[in-house]
Protein backbone atom coordinates (compact mmCIF):
# COMPACT_ATOMS: atom_id res chain seq x y z
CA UNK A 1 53.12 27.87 42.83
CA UNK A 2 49.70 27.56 41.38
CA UNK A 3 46.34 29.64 42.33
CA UNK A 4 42.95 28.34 42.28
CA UNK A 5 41.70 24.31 42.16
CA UNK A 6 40.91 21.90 39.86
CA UNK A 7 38.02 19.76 39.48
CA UNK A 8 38.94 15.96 39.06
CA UNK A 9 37.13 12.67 38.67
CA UNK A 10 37.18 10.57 41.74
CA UNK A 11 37.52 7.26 41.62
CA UNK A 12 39.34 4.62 43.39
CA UNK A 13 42.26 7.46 45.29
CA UNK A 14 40.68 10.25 46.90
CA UNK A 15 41.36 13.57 46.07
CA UNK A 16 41.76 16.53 47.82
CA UNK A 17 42.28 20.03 46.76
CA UNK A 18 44.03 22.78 48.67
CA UNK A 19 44.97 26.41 47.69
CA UNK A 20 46.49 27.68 50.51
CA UNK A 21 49.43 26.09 51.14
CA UNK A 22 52.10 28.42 52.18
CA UNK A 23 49.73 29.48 55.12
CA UNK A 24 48.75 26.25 56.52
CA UNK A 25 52.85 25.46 56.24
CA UNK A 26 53.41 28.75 58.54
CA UNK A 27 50.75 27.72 60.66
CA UNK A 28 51.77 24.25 61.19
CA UNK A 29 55.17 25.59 61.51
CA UNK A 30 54.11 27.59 64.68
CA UNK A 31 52.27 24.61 66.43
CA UNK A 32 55.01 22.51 65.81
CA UNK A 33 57.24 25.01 67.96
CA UNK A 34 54.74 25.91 70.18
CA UNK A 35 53.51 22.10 70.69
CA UNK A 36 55.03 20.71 74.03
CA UNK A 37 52.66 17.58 73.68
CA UNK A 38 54.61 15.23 72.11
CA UNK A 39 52.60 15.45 69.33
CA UNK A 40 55.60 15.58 66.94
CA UNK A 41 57.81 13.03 65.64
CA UNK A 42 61.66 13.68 64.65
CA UNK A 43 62.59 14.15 61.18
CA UNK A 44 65.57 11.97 59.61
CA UNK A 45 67.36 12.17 56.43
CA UNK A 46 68.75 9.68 53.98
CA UNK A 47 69.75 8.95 50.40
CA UNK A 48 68.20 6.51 48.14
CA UNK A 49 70.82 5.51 45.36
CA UNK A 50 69.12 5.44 41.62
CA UNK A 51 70.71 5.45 37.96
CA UNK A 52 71.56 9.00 37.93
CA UNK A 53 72.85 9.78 41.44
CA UNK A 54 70.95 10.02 44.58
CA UNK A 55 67.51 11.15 45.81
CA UNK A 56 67.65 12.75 49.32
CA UNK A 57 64.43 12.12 51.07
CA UNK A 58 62.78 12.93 54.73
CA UNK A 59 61.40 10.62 56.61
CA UNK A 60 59.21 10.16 59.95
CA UNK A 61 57.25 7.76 61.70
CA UNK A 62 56.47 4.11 61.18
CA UNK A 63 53.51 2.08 60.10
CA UNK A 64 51.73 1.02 56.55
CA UNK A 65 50.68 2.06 54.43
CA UNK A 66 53.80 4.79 54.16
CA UNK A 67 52.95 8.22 52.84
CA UNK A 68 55.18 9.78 50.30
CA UNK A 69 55.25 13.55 50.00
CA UNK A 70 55.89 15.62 46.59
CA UNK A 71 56.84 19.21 47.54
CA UNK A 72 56.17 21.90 45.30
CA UNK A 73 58.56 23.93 43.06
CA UNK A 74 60.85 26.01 43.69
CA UNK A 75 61.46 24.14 46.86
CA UNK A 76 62.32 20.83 48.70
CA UNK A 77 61.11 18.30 51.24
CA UNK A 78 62.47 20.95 53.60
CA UNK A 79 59.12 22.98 53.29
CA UNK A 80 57.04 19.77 54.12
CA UNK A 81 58.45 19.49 57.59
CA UNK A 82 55.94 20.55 58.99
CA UNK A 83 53.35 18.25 57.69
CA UNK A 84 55.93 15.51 58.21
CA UNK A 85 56.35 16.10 61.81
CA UNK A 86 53.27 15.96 62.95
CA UNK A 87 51.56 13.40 60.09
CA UNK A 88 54.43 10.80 61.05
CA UNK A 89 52.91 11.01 64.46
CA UNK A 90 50.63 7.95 63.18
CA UNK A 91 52.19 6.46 60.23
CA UNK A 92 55.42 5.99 58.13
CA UNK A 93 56.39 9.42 55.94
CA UNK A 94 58.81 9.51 53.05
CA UNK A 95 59.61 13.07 51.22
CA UNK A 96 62.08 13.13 48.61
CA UNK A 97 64.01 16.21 46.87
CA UNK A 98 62.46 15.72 43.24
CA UNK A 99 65.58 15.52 41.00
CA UNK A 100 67.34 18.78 40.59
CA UNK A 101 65.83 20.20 43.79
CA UNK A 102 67.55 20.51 47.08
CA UNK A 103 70.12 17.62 47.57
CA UNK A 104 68.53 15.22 45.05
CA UNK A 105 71.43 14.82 41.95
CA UNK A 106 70.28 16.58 38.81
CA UNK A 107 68.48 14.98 36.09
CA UNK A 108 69.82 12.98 33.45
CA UNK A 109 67.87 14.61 30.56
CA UNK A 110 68.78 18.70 29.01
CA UNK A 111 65.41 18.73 28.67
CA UNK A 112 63.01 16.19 31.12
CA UNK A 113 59.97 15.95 30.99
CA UNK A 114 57.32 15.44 34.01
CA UNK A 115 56.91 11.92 33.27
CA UNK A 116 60.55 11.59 34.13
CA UNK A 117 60.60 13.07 37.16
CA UNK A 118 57.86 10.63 38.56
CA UNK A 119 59.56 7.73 37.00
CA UNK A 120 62.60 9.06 38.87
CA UNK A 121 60.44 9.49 42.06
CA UNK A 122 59.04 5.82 41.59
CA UNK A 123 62.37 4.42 41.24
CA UNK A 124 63.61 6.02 44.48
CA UNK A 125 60.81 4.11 45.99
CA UNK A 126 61.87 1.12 44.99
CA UNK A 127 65.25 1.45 46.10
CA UNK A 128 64.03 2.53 49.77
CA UNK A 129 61.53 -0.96 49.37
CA UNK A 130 57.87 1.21 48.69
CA UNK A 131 55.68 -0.66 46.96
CA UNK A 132 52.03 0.72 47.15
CA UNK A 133 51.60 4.14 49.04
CA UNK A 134 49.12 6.84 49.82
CA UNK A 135 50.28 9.78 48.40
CA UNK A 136 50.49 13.39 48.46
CA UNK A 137 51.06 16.25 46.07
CA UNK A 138 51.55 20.08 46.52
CA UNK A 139 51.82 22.26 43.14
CA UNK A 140 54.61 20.64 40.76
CA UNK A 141 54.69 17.54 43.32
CA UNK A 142 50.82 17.49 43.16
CA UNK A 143 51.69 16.94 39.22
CA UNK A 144 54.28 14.88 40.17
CA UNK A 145 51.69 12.39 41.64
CA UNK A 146 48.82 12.80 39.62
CA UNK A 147 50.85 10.96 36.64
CA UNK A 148 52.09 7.88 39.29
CA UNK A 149 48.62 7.59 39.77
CA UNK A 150 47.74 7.72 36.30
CA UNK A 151 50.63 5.39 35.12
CA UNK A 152 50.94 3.08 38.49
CA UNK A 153 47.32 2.90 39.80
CA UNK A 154 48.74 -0.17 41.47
CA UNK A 155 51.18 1.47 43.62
CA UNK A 156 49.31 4.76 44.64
CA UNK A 157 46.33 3.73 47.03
CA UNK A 158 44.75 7.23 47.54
CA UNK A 159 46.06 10.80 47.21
CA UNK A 160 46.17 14.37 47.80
CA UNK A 161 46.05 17.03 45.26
CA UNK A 162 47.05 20.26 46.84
CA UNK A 163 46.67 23.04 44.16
CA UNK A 164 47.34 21.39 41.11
CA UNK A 165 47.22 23.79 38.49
CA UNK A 166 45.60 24.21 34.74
CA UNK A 167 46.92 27.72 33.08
CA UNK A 168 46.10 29.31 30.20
CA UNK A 169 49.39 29.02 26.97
CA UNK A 170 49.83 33.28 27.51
CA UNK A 171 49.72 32.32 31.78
CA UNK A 172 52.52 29.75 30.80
CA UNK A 173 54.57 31.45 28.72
CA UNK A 174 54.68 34.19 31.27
CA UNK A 175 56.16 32.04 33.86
CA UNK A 176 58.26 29.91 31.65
CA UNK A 177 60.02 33.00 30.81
CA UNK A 178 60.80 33.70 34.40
CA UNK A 179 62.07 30.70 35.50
CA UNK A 180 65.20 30.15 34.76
CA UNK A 181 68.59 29.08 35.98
CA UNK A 182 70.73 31.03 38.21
CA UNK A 183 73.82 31.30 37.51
CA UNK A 184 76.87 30.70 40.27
CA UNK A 185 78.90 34.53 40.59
CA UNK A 186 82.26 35.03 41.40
CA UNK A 187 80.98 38.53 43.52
CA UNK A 188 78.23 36.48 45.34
CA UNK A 189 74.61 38.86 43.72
CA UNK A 190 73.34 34.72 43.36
CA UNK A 191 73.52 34.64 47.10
CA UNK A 192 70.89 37.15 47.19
CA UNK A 193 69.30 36.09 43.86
CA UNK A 194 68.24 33.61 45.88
CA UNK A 195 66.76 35.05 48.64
CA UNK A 196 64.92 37.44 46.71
CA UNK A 197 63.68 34.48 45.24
CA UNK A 198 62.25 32.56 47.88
CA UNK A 199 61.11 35.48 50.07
CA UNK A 200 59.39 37.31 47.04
CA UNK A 201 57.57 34.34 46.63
CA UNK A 202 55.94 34.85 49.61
CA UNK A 203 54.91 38.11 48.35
CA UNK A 204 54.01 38.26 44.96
CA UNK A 205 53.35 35.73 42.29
CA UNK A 206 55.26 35.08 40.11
CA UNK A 207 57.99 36.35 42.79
CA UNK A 208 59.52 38.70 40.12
CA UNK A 209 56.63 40.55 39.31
CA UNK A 210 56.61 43.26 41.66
CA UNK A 211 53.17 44.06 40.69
CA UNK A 212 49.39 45.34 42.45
CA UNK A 213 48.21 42.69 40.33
CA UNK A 214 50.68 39.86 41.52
CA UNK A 215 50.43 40.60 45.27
CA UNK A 216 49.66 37.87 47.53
CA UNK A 217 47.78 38.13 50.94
CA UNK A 218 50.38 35.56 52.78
CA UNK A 219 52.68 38.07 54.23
CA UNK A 220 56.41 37.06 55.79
CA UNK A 221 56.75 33.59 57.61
CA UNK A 222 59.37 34.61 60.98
CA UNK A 223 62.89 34.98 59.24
CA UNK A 224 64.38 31.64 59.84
CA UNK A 225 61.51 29.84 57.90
CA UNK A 226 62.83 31.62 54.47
CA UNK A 227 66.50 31.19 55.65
CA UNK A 228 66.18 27.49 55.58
CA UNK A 229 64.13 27.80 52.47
CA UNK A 230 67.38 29.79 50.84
CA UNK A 231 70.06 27.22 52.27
CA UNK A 232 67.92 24.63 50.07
CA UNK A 233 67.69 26.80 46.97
CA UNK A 234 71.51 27.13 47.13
CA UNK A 235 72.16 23.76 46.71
CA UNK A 236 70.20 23.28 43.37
CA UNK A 237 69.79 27.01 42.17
CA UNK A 238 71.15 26.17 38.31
CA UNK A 239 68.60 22.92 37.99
CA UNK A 240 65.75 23.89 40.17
CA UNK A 241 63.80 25.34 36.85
CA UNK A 242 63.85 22.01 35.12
CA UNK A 243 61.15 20.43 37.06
CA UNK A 244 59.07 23.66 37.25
CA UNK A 245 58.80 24.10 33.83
CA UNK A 246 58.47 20.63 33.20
CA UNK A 247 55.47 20.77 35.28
CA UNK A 248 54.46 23.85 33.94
CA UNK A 249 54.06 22.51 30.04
CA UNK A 250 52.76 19.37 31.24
CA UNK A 251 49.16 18.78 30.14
CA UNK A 252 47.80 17.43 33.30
CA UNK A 253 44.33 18.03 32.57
CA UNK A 254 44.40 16.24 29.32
CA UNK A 255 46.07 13.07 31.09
CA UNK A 256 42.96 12.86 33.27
CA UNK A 257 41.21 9.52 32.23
């Protein structure tokens, strides 16, 4: 989870930079409850079949040009619903679980790189019959589609950069060293591993650094938000790190033409 924008040329895609992300998710989380309007549109799930496995993906709404959502790290489509629900009100909506995350199969590489993970994410598309999309990206997914734009300016129309990060090598190295995989225990302490995880990261950033310093003004969504949030981690807690600290070392600013 990244702190503070970055400047970028526009040019043909718009771009849009956000830095508050986790708020506006809680807030849009409420409306969506408290919304009796019919303002909302249901959520569905489905699997996209690819070389390595499958991508799960969320989906909402119809109408072109689709928009395809990149969720941040460590996380899932799950904590797009929100902005789903209510943006597939006008038009089609595709999410997927980047590769390792949530119910997406793991990546093929020990060691991939960020450019893989979009190539993965573009060949999901494919398989589901995208061709040129508007996108948008939060944190690692904001990464995520910075380089399709970069590499496949003719499939990405216009995009969203939602706090897309640049950190310093001694800002890196500090998180690189706390992200890593968790390990499955036979007396359950990964259970809460990873709720620690995803509620602390509400709290403090990183979420291990129990710090003045680290503290973050968001405060505690209501308890079933994090729950859900948890249920996700579970499913890909010994692979989520490998597209956080792929985006992490990636060199987005330098890829900017």
């Amino acid at each position: 989870m990244g702190h503070g924008p970055v400047m970028v040329p526009q040019g043909r895609s718009i771009v849009v930079v956000h830095d508050d992300l986790e708020r506006y998710h809680d807030e849009q989380l409420k409306i969506t409850m408290a919304d009796g309007t019919g303002a909302m549109t249901d959520i569905r799930r489905g699997f996209a079949d690819i070389s390595e496995g499958q991508v799960r993906y969320r989906t909402a709404g119809e109408g072109d040009p689709p928009l395809v959502m990149f969720h941040m790290s460590p996380s899932s489509s799950q904590h797009l619903e929100p902005l789903i629900a209510r943006l597939g009100n006008s038009r089609s909506v595709f999410a997927p679980d980047t590769l390792g995350n949530g119910h997406s199969c793991r990546p093929q590489p020990a060691d991939p790189t960020l450019e893989y993970f979009a190539e993965a994410h573009l060949r999901a598309l494919d398989a589901l019959g995208i061709d040129r999309f508007d996108a948008y990206g939060a944190h690692t997914g904001a990464k995520i589609g910075l380089e399709l734009a970069i590499t496949h300016p003719d499939r990405v129309r216009k995009m969203i950069l939602d706090a897309v990060s640049v950190r310093s090598s001694a800002a890196a190295d500090e998180l690189l060293a706390g992200i890593q995989p968790v390990e499955v225990e036979d007396d359950g302490t990964h259970l809460m591993k990873a709720w620690h995880m995803v509620r602390d990261s509400y709290l403090f950033f990183p979420w291990w650094k129990h710090t003045a310093e680290a503290k973050r003004d968001l405060g505690l969504p209501e308890t079933q938000a994090p729950h859900q949030e948890v249920l996700e981690m579970l499913a890909s807690i010994r692979t989520y790190h490998l597209s956080y600290r792929a985006a992490i070392i990636h060199p987005n600013q330098e890829r900017l033409p």
